[in-house]
C-alpha atoms as a PDB file:
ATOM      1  CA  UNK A   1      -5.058  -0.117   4.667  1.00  0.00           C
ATOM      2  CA  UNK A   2      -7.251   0.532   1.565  1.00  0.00           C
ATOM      3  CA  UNK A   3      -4.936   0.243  -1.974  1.00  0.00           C
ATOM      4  CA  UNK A   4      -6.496   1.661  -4.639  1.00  0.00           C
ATOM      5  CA  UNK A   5      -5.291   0.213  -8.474  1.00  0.00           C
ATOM      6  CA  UNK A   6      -6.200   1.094 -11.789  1.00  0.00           C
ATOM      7  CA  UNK A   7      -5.218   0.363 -15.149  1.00  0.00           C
ATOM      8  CA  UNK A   8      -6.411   1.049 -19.178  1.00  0.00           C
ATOM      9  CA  UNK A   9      -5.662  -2.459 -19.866  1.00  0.00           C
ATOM     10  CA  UNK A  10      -5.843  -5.887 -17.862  1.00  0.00           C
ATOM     11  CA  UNK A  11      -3.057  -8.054 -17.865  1.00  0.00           C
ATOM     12  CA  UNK A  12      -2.798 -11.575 -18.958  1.00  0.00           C
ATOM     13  CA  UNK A  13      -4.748 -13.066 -16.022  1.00  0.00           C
ATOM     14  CA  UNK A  14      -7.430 -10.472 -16.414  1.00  0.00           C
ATOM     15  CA  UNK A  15      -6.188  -8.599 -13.510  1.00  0.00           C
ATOM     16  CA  UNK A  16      -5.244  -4.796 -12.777  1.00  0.00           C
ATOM     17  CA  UNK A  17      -3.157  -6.078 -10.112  1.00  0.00           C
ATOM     18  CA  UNK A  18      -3.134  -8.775  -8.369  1.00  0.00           C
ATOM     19  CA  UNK A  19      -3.906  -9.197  -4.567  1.00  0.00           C
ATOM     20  CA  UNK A  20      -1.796 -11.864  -3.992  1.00  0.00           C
ATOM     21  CA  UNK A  21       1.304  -9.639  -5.093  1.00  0.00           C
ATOM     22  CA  UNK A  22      -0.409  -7.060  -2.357  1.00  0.00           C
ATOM     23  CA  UNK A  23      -0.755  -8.811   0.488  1.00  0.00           C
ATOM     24  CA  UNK A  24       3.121 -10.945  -0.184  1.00  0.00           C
ATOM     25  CA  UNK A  25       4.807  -7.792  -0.995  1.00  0.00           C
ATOM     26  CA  UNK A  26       2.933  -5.189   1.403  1.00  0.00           C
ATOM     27  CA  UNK A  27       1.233  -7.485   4.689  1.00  0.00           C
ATOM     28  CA  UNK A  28       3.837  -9.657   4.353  1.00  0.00           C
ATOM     29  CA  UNK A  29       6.861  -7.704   5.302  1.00  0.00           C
ATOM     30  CA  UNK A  30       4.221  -5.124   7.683  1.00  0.00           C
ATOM     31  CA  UNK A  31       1.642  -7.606   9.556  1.00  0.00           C
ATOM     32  CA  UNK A  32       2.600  -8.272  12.861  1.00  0.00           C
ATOM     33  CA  UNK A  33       6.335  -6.033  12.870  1.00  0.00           C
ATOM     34  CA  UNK A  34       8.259  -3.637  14.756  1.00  0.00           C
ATOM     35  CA  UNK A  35       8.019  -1.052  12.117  1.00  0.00           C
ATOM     36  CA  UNK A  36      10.213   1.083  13.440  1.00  0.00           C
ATOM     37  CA  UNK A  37      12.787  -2.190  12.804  1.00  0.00           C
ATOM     38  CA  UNK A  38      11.928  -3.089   9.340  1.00  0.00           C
ATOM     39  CA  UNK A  39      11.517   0.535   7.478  1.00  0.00           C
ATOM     40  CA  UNK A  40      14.159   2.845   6.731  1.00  0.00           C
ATOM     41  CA  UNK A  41      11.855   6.322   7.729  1.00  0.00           C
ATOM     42  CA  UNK A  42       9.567   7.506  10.489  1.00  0.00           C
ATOM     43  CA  UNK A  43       6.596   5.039  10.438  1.00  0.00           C
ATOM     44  CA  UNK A  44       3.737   7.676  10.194  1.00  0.00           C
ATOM     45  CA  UNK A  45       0.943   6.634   8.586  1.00  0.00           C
ATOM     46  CA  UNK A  46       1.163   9.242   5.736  1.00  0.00           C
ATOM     47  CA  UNK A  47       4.905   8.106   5.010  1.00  0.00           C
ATOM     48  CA  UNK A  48       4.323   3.830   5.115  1.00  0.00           C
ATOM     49  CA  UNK A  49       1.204   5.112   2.388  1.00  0.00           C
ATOM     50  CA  UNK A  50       3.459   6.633   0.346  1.00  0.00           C
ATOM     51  CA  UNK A  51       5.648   3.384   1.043  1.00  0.00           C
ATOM     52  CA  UNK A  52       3.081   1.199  -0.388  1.00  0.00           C
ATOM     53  CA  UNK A  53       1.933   3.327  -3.170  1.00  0.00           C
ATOM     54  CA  UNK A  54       5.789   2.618  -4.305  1.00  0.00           C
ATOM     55  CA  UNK A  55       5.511  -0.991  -4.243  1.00  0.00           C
ATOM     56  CA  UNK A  56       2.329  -2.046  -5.444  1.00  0.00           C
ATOM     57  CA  UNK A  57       1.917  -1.815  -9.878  1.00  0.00           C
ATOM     58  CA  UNK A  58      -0.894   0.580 -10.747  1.00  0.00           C
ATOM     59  CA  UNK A  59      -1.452   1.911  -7.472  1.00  0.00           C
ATOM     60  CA  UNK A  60      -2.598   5.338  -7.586  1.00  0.00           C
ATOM     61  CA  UNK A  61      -4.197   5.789  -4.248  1.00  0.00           C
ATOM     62  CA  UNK A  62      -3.106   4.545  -0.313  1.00  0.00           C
ATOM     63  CA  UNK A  63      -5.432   4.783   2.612  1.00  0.00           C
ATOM     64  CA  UNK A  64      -3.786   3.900   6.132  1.00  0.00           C
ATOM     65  CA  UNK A  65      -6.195   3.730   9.260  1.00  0.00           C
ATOM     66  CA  UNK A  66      -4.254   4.639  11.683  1.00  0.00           C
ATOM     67  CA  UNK A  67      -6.967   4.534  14.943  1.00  0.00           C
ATOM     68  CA  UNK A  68     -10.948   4.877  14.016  1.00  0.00           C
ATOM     69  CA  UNK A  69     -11.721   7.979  12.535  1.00  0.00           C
ATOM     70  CA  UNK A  70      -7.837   9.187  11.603  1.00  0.00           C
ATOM     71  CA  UNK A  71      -6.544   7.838   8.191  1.00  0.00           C
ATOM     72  CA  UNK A  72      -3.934   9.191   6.137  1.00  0.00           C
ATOM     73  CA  UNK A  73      -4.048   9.062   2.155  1.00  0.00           C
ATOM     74  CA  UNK A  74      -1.622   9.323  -0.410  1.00  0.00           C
ATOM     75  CA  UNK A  75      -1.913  10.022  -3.902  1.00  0.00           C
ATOM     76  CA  UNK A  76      -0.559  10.229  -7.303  1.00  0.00           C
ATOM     77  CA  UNK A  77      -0.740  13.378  -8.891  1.00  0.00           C
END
């Protein structure tokens, strides 16, 4: 998983995001799961992108590897 974050302004840590809000929020709940247990749609890898890219701030971009050479993106508009 690559997440991609951007921002106009940092915030009062001098951050865009910050990782540790990434890997909590995102790796936490993921790393080591039955996804098909813990999330409410079809684990694809284009739909748990466009999971992430809902739950981490100033995300604009999600890259999920799914085996070498096939990864799925998802991206804001």
């Amino acid at each position: 998983m690559t997440v991609y974050c951007r921002s106009e302004e940092l915030n009062k840590d001098g951050m865009v995001t910050d990782f540790t809000h990434i890997k909590e929020t995102v790796l936490g709940r993921l790393d080591h799961a039955c996804l098909n247990d813990i999330l409410p749609f079809n684990p694809t890898a284009e739909n748990i992108a466009r999971w992430i890219y809902g739950q981490v701030e100033n995300c604009y971009r999600v890259e999920v590897q799914e085996s070498e050479g096939n990864i799925a993106a998802y991206e804001a508009d």
